[in-house]
C-alpha atoms as a PDB file:
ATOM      1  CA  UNK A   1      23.917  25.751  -8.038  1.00  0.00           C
ATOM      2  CA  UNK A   2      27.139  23.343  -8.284  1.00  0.00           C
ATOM      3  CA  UNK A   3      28.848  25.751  -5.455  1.00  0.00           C
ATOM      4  CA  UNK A   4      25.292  26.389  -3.051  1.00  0.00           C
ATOM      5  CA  UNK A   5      24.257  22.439  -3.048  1.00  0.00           C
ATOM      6  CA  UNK A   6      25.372  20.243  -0.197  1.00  0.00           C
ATOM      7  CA  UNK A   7      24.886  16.809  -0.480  1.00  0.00           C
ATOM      8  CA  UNK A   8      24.151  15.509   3.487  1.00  0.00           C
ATOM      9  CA  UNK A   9      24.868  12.425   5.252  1.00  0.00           C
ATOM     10  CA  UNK A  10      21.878  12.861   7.055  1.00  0.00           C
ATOM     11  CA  UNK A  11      19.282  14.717   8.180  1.00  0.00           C
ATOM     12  CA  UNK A  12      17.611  16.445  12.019  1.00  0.00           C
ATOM     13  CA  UNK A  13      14.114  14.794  13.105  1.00  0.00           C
ATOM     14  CA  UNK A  14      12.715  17.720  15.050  1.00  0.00           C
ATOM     15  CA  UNK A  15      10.043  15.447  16.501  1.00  0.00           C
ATOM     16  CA  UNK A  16       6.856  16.259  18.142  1.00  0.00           C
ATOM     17  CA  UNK A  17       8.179  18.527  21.226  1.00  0.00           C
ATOM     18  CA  UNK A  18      11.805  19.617  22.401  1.00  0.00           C
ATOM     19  CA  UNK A  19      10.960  20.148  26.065  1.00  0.00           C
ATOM     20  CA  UNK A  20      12.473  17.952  28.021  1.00  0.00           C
ATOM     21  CA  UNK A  21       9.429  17.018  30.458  1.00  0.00           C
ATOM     22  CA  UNK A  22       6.937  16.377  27.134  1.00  0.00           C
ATOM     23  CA  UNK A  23       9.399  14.101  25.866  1.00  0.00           C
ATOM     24  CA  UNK A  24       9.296  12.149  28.623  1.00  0.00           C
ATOM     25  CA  UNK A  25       5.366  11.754  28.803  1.00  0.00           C
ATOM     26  CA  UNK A  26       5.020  11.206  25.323  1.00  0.00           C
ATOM     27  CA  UNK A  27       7.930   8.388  25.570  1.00  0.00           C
ATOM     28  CA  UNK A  28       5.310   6.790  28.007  1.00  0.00           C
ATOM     29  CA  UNK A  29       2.355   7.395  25.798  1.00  0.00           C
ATOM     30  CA  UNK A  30       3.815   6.223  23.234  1.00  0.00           C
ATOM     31  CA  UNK A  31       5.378   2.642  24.117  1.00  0.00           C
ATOM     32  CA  UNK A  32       2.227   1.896  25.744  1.00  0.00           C
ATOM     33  CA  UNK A  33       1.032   2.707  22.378  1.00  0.00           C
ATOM     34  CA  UNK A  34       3.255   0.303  20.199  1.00  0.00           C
ATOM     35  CA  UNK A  35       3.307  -2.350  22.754  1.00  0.00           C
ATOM     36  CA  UNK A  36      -0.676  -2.477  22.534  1.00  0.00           C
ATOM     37  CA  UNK A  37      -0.340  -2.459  18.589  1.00  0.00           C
ATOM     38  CA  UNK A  38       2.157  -5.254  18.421  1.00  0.00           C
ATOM     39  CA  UNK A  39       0.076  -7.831  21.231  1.00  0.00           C
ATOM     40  CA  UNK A  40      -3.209  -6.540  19.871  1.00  0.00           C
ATOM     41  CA  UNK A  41      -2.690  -7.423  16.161  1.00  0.00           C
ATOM     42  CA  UNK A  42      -0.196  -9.881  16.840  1.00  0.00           C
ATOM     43  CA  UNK A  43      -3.105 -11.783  18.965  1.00  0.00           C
ATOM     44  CA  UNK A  44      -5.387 -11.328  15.780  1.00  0.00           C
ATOM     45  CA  UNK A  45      -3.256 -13.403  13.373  1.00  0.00           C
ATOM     46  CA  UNK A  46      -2.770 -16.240  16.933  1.00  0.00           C
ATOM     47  CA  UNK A  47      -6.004 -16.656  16.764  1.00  0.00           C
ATOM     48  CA  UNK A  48      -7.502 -16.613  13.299  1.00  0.00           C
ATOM     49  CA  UNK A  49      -4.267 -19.040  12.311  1.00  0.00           C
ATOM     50  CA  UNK A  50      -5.405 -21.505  14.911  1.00  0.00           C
ATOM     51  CA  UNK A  51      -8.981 -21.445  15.330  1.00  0.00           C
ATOM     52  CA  UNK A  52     -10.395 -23.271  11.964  1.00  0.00           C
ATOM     53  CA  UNK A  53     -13.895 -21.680  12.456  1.00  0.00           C
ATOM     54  CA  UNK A  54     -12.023 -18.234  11.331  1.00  0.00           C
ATOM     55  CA  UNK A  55     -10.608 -19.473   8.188  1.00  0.00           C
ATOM     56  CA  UNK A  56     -12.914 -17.880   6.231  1.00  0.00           C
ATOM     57  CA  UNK A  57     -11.669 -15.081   3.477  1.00  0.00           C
ATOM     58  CA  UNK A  58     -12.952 -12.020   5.424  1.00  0.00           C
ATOM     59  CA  UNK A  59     -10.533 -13.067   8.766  1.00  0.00           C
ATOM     60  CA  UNK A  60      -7.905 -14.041   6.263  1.00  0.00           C
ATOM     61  CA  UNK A  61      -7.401 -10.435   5.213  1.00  0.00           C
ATOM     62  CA  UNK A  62      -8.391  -9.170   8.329  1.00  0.00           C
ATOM     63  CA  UNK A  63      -4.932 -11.512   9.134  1.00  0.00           C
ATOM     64  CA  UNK A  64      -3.117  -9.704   6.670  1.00  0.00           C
ATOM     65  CA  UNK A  65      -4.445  -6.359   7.530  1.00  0.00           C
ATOM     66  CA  UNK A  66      -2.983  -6.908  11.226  1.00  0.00           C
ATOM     67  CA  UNK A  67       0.600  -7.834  10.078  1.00  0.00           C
ATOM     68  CA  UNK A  68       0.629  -5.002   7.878  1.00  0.00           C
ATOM     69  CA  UNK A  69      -0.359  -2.989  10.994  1.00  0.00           C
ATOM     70  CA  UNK A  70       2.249  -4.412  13.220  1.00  0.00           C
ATOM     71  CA  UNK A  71       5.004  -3.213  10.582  1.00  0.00           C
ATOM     72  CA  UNK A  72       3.403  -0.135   9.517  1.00  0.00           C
ATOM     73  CA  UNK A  73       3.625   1.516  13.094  1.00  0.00           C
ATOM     74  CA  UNK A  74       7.040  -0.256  13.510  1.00  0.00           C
ATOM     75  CA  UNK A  75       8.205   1.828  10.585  1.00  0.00           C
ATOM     76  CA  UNK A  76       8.027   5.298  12.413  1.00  0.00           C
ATOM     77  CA  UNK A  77       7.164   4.133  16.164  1.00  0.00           C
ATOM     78  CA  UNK A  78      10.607   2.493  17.397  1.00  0.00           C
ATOM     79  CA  UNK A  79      12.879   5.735  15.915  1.00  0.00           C
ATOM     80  CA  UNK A  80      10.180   8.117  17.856  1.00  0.00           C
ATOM     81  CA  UNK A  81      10.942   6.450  21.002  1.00  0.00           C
ATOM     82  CA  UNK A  82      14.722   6.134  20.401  1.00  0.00           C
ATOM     83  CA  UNK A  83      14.756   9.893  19.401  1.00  0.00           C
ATOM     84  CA  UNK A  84      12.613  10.913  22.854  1.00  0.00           C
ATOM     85  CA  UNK A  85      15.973   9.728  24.858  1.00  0.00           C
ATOM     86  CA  UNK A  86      18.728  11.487  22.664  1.00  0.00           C
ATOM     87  CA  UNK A  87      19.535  14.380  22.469  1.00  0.00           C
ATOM     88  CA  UNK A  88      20.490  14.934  18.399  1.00  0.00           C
ATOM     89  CA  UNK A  89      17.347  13.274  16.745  1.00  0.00           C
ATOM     90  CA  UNK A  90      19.699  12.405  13.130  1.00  0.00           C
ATOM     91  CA  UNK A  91      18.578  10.108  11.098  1.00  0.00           C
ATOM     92  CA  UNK A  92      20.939   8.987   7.867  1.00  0.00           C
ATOM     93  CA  UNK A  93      19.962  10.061   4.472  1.00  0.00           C
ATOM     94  CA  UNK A  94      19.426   6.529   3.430  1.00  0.00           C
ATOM     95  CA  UNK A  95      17.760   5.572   6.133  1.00  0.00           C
ATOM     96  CA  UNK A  96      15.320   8.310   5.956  1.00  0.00           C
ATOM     97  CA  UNK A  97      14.521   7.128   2.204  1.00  0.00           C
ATOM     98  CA  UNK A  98      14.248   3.815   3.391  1.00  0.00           C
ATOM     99  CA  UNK A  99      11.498   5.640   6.249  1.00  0.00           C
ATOM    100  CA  UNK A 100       9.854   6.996   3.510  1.00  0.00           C
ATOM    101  CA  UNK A 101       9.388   4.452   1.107  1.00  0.00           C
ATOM    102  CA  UNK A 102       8.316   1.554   3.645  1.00  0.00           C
ATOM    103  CA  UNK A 103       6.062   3.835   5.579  1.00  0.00           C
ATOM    104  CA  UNK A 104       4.123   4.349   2.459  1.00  0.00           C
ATOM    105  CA  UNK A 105       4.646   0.975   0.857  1.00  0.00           C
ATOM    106  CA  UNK A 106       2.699   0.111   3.942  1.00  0.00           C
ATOM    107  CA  UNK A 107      -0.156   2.725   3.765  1.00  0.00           C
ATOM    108  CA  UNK A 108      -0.955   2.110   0.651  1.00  0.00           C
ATOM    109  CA  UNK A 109      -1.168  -1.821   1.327  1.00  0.00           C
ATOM    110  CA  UNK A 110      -3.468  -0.529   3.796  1.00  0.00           C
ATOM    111  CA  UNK A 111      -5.442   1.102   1.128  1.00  0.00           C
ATOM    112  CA  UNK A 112      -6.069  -1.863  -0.861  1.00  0.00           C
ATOM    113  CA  UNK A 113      -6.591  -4.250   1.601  1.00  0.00           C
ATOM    114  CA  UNK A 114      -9.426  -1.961   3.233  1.00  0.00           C
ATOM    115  CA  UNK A 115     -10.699  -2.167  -0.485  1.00  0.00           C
ATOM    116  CA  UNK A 116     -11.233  -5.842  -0.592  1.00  0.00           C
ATOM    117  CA  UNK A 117     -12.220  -6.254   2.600  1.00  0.00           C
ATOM    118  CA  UNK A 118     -15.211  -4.222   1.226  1.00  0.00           C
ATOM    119  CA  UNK A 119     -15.223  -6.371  -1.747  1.00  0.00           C
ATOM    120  CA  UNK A 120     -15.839  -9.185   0.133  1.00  0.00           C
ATOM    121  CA  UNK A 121     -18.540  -7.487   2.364  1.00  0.00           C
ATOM    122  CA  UNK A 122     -20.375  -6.114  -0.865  1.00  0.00           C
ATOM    123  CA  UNK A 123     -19.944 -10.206  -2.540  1.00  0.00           C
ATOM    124  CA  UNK A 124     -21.398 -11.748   1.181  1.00  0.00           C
ATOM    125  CA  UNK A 125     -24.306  -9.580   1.659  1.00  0.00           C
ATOM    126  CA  UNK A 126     -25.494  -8.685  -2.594  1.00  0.00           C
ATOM    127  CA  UNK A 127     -24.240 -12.380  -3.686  1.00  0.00           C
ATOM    128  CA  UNK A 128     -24.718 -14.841  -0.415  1.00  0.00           C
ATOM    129  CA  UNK A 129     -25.375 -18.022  -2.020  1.00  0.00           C
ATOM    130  CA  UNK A 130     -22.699 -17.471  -4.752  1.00  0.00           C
ATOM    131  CA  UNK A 131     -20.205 -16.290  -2.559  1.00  0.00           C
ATOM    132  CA  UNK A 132     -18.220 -19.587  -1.828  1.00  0.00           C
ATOM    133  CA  UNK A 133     -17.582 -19.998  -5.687  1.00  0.00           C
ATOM    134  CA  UNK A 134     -16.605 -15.992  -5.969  1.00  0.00           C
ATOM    135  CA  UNK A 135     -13.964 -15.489  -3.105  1.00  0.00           C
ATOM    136  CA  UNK A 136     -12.034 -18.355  -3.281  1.00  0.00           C
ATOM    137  CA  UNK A 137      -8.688 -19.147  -1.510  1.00  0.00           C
ATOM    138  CA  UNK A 138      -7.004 -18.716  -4.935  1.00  0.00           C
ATOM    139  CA  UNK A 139      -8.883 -15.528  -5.204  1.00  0.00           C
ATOM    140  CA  UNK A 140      -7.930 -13.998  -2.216  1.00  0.00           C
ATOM    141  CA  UNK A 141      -4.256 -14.755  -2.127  1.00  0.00           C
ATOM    142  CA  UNK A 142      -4.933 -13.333  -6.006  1.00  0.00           C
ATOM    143  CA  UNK A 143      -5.833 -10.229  -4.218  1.00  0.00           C
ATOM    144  CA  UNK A 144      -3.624 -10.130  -1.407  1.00  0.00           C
ATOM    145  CA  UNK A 145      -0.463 -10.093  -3.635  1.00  0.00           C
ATOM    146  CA  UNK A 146      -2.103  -7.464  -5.620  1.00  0.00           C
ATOM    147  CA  UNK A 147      -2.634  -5.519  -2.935  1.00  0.00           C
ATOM    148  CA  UNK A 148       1.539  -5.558  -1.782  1.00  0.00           C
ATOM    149  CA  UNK A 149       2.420  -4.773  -5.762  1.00  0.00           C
ATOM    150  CA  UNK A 150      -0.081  -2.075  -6.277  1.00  0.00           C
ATOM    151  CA  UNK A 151       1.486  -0.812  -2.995  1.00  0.00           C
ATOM    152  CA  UNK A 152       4.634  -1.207  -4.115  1.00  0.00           C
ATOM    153  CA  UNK A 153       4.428   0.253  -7.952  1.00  0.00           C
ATOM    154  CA  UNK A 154       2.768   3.139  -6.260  1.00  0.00           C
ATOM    155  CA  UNK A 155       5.092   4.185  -4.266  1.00  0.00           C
ATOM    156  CA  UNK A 156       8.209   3.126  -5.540  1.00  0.00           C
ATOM    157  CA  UNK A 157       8.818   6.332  -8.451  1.00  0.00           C
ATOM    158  CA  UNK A 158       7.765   9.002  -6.229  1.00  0.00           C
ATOM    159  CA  UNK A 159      10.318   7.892  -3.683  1.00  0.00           C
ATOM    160  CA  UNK A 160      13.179   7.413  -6.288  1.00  0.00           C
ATOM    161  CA  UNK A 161      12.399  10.900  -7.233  1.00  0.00           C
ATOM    162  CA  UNK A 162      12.776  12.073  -3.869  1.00  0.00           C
ATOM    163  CA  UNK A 163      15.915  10.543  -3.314  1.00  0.00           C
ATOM    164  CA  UNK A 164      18.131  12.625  -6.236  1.00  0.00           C
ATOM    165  CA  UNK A 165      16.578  15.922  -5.184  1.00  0.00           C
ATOM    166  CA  UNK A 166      19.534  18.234  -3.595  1.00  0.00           C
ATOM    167  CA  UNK A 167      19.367  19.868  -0.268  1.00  0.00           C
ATOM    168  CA  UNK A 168      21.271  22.780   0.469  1.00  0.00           C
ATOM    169  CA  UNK A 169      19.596  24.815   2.731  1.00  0.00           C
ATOM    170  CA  UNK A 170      18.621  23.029   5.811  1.00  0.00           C
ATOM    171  CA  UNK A 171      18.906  19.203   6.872  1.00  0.00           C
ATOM    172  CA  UNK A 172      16.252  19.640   9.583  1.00  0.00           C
ATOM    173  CA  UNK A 173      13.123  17.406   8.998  1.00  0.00           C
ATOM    174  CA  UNK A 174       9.874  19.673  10.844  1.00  0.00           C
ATOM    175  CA  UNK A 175       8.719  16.323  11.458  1.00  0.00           C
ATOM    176  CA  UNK A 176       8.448  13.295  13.743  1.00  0.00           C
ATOM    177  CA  UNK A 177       9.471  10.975  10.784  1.00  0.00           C
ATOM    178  CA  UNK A 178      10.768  11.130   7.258  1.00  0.00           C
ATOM    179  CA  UNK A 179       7.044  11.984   5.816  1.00  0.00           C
ATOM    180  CA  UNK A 180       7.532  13.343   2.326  1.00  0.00           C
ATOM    181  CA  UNK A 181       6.005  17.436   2.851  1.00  0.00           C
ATOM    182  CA  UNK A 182       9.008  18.539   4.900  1.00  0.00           C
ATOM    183  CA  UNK A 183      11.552  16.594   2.770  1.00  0.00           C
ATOM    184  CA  UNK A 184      10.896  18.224  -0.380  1.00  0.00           C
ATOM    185  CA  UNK A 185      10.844  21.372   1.482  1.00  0.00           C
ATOM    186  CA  UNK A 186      14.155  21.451   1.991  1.00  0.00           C
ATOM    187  CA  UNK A 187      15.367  20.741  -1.616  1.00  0.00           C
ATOM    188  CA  UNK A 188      16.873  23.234  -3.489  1.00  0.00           C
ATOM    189  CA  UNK A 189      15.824  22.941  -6.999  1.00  0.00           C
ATOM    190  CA  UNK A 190      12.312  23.289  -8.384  1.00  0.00           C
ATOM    191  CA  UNK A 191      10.197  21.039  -6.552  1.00  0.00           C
ATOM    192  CA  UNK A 192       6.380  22.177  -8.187  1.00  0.00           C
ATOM    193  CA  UNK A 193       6.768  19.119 -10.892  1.00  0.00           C
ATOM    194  CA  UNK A 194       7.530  16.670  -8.145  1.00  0.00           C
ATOM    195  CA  UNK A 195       4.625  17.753  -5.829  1.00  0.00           C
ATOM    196  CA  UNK A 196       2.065  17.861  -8.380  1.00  0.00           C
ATOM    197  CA  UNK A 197       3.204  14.005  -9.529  1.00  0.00           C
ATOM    198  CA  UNK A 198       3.039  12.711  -5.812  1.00  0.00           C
ATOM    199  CA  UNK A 199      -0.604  14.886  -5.572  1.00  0.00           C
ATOM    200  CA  UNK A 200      -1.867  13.007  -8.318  1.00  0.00           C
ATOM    201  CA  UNK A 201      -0.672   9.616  -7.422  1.00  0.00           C
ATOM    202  CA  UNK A 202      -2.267  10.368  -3.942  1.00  0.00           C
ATOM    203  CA  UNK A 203      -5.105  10.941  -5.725  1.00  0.00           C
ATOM    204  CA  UNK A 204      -5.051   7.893  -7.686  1.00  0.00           C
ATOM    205  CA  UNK A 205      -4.145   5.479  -4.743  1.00  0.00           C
ATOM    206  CA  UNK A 206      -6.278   7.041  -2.081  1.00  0.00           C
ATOM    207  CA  UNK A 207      -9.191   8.271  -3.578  1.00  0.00           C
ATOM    208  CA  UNK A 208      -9.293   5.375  -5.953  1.00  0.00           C
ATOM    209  CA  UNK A 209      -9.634   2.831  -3.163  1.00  0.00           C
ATOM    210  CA  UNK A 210     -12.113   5.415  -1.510  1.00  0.00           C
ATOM    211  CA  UNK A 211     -14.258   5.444  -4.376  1.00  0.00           C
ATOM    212  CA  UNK A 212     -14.276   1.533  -4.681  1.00  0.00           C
ATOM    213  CA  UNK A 213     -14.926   1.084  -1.283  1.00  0.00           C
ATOM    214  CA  UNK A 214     -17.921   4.061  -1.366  1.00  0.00           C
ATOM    215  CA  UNK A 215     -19.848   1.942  -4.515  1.00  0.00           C
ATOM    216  CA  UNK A 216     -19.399  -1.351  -2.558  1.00  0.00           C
ATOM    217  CA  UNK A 217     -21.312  -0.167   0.243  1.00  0.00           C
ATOM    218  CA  UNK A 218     -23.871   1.945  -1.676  1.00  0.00           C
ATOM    219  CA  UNK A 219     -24.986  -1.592  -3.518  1.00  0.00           C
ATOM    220  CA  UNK A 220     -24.768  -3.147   0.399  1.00  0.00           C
ATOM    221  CA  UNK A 221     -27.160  -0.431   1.422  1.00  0.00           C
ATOM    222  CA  UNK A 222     -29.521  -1.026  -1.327  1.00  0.00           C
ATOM    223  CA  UNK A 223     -29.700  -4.716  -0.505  1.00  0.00           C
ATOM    224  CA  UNK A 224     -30.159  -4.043   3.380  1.00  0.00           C
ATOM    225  CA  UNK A 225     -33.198  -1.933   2.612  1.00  0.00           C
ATOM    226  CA  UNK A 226     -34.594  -4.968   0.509  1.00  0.00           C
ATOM    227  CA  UNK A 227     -34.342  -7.169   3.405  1.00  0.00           C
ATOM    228  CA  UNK A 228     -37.874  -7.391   4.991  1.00  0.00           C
ATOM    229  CA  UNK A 229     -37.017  -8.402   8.538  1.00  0.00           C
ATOM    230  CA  UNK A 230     -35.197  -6.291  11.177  1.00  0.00           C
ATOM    231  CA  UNK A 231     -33.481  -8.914  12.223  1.00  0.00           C
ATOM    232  CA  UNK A 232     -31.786  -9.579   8.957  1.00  0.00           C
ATOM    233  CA  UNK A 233     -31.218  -5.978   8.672  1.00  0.00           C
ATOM    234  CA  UNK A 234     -30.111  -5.908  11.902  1.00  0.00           C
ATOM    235  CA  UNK A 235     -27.310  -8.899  10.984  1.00  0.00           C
ATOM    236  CA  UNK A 236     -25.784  -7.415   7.708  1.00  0.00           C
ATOM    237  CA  UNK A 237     -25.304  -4.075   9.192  1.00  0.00           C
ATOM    238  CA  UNK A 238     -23.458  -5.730  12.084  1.00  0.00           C
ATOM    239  CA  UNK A 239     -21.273  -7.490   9.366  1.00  0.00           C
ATOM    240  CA  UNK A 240     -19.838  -4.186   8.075  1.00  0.00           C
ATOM    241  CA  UNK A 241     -20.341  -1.752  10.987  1.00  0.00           C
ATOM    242  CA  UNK A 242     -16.567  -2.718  12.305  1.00  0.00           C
ATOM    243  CA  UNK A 243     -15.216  -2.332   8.579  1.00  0.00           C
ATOM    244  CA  UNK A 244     -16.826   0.912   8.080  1.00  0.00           C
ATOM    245  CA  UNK A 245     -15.593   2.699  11.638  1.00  0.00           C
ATOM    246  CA  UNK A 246     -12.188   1.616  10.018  1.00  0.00           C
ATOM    247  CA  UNK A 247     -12.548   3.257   7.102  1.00  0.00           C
ATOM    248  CA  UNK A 248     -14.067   6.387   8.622  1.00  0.00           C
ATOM    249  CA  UNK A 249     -11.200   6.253  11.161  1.00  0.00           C
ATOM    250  CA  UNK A 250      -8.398   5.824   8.686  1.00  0.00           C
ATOM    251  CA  UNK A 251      -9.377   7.384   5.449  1.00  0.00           C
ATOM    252  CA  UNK A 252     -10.663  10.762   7.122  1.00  0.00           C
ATOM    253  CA  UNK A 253      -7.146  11.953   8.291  1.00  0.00           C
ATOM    254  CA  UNK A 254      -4.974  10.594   5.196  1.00  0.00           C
ATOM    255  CA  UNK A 255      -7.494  12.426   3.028  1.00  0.00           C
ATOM    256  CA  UNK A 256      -7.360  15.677   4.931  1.00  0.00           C
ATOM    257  CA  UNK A 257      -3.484  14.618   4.971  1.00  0.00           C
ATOM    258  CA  UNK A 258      -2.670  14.605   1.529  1.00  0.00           C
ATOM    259  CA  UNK A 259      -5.804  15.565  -0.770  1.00  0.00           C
ATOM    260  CA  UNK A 260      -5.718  19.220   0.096  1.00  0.00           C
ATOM    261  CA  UNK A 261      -4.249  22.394  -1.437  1.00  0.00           C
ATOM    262  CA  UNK A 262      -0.663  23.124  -0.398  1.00  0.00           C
ATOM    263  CA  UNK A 263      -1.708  26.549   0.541  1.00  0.00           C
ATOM    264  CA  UNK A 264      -3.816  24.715   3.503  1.00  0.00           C
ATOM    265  CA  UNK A 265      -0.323  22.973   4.449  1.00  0.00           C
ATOM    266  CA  UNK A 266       0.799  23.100   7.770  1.00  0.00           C
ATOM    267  CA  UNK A 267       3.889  21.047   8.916  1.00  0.00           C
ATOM    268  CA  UNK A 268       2.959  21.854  12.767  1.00  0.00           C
ATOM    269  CA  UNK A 269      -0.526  20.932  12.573  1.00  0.00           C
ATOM    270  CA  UNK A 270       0.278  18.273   9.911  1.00  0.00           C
ATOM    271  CA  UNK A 271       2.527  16.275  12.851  1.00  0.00           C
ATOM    272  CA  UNK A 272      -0.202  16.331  14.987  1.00  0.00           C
ATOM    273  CA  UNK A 273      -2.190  14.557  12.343  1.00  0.00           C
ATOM    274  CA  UNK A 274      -0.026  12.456  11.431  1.00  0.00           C
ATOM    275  CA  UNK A 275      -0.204  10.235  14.678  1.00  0.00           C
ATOM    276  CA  UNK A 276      -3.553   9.921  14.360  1.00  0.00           C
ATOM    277  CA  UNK A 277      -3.443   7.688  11.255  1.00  0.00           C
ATOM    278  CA  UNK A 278       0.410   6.393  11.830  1.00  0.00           C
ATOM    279  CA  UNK A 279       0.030   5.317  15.708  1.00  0.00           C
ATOM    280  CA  UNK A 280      -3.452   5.152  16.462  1.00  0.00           C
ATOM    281  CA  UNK A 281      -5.138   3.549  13.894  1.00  0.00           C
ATOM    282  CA  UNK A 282      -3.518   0.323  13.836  1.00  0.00           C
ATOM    283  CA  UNK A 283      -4.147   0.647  17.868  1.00  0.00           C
ATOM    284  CA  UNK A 284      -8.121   0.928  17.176  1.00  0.00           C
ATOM    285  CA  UNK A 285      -7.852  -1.739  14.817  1.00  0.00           C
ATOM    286  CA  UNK A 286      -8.044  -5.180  16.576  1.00  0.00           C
ATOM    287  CA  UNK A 287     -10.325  -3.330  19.323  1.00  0.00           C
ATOM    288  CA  UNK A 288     -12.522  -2.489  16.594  1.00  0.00           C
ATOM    289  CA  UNK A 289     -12.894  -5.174  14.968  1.00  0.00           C
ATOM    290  CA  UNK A 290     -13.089  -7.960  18.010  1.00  0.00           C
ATOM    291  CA  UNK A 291     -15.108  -6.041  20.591  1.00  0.00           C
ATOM    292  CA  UNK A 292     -18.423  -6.193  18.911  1.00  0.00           C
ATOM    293  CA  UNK A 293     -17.640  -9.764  16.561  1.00  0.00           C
ATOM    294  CA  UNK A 294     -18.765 -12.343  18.661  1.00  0.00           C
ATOM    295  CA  UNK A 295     -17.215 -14.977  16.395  1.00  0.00           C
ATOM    296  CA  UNK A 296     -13.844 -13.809  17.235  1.00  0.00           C
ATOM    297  CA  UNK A 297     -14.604 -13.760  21.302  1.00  0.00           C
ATOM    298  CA  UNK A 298     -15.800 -17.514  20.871  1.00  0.00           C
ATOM    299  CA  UNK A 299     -12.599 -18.774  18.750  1.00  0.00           C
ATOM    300  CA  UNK A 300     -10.354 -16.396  21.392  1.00  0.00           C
ATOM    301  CA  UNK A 301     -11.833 -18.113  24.598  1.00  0.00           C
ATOM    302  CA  UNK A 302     -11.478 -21.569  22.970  1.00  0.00           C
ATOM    303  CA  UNK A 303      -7.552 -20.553  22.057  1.00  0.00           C
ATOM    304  CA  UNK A 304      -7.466 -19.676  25.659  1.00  0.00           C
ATOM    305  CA  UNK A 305      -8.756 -22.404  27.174  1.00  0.00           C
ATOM    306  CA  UNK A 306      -6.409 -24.710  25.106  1.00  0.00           C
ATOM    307  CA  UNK A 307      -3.532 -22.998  26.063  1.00  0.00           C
ATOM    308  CA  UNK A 308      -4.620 -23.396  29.769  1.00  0.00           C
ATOM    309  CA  UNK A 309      -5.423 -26.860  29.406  1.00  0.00           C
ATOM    310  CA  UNK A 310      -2.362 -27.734  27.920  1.00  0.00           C
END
């Protein structure tokens, strides 16, 4: 094994596409894509830091949610567009664990911070006139910090393990970033203990969230039927309708990503995927949550109107 295993410098991105003509579209597609990202969720944390009507604790992680947005699609996003313009997509070996472990760091941020969110809907709507003594500031920032260790802890073993496997057969990636499928792939030593530790941590991390987030809004939808007018119904539904698109948005393709048998694996069709919940979502996300929240549109007109004034 000493003689067969190469030890590379770095490895080949194959992207999305290698015609020349696709490239260039999805160059387009795609910095419309990040720009829209960055000035959607970058507006979300403009506005709920300066309008004082939004400093409440469900816009203060919806805040935090839209940073970690903004670096979650950075992670993959700008070396997609650089690699649409060269001609050798490389990335260094480092770098590539550095790829992997923020771009999951991130995700699984994301995870937890969808989690509370639903915490806080399920405390609003089951506990309203305890809520204020519940979700505190010191509470929430309690939360928010848990939400970057449990992110980090998660993620931070599996990478480490991925990082002293050996490669000798190929240093091409069948991927648009360094996801962690097609980099085990290419290792040459037994890989079958490694996979089934990242499975179950997936399983833990993603599922576990899921599961939190499923019994929040079970006990919201008990307490919604209770309500005996329609238009109160009408008003707590509207609370989480925008949190649960989210989730249904996000959680459906990491789940079908990475809770699956590895005989249903597909690195082609798993690309395509891929950009759904890596580039998209964190598009949707400020659309989704400001188009129908009319408490946002009110604090965004009056941030407007300042700025004209002034």
């Amino acid at each position: 094994m000493a003689n067969k295993t190469t030890w590379f410098n770095e490895f080949t991105l194959l992207g999305l596409t290698d015609n020349a003509k696709s490239q260039i579209i999805l160059f387009v597609f795609f910095m419309l894509v990040y720009i829209i990202t960055c000035l959607g969720n970058s507006l979300m944390v403009i506005t709920i830091t300066l309008s004082t009507t939004l400093h409440t604790p469900m816009y203060f992680f919806l805040r935090n949610l839209s940073v970690v947005d903004i670096c979650y699609t950075t992670s993959t996003v700008p070396k997609l567009l650089s690699d649409f313009l060269m001609d050798t997509k490389q990335i260094s070996f480092f770098g590539c664990v550095a790829q992997c472990y923020f771009f999951f760091l991130l995700g699984g941020i994301e995870h937890f911070l969808l989690t509370i969110m639903a915490y806080d809907r399920y405390v609003a709507i089951c506990h309203p006139l305890r809520y204020n003594t519940i979700v505190t500031s010191k509470v929430c920032w309690g939360l928010v910090l848990g939400c970057w260790f449990g992110g980090f802890s998660s993620v931070l073993l599996p990478v480490i393990l991925i990082s002293k496997l050996p490669f000798c057969q190929s240093h091409d990636i069948n991927h648009f970033f360094c996801d962690v499928s097609p980099i085990i792939q290419l290792a040459c030593s037994d890989i079958e203990q490694l996979e089934m530790f990242i499975f179950f941590t997936a399983i833990i991390v993603i599922l576990g969230s899921f599961s939190v987030i499923v019994m929040s809004y079970l006990w919201i939808l008990v307490t919604i039927l209770e309500i005996k007018t329609s238009t109160g119904k009408k008003k707590a539904f509207s609370t989480c309708s925008s949190h649960l698109t989210a989730i249904f948005i996000y959680f459906g393709t990491i789940i079908f990503m990475y809770i699956r048998p590895k005989s249903k694996s597909n690195l082609n069709m798993d690309k395509q995927a891929s950009v759904f919940y890596s580039v998209v979502t964190p598009t949707l996300n400020p659309l989704i949550y400001t188009l129908r929240n009319n408490e946002f549109k009110i604090s965004l007109k009056g941030l407007f109107r300042r700025f004209i004034s002034s």
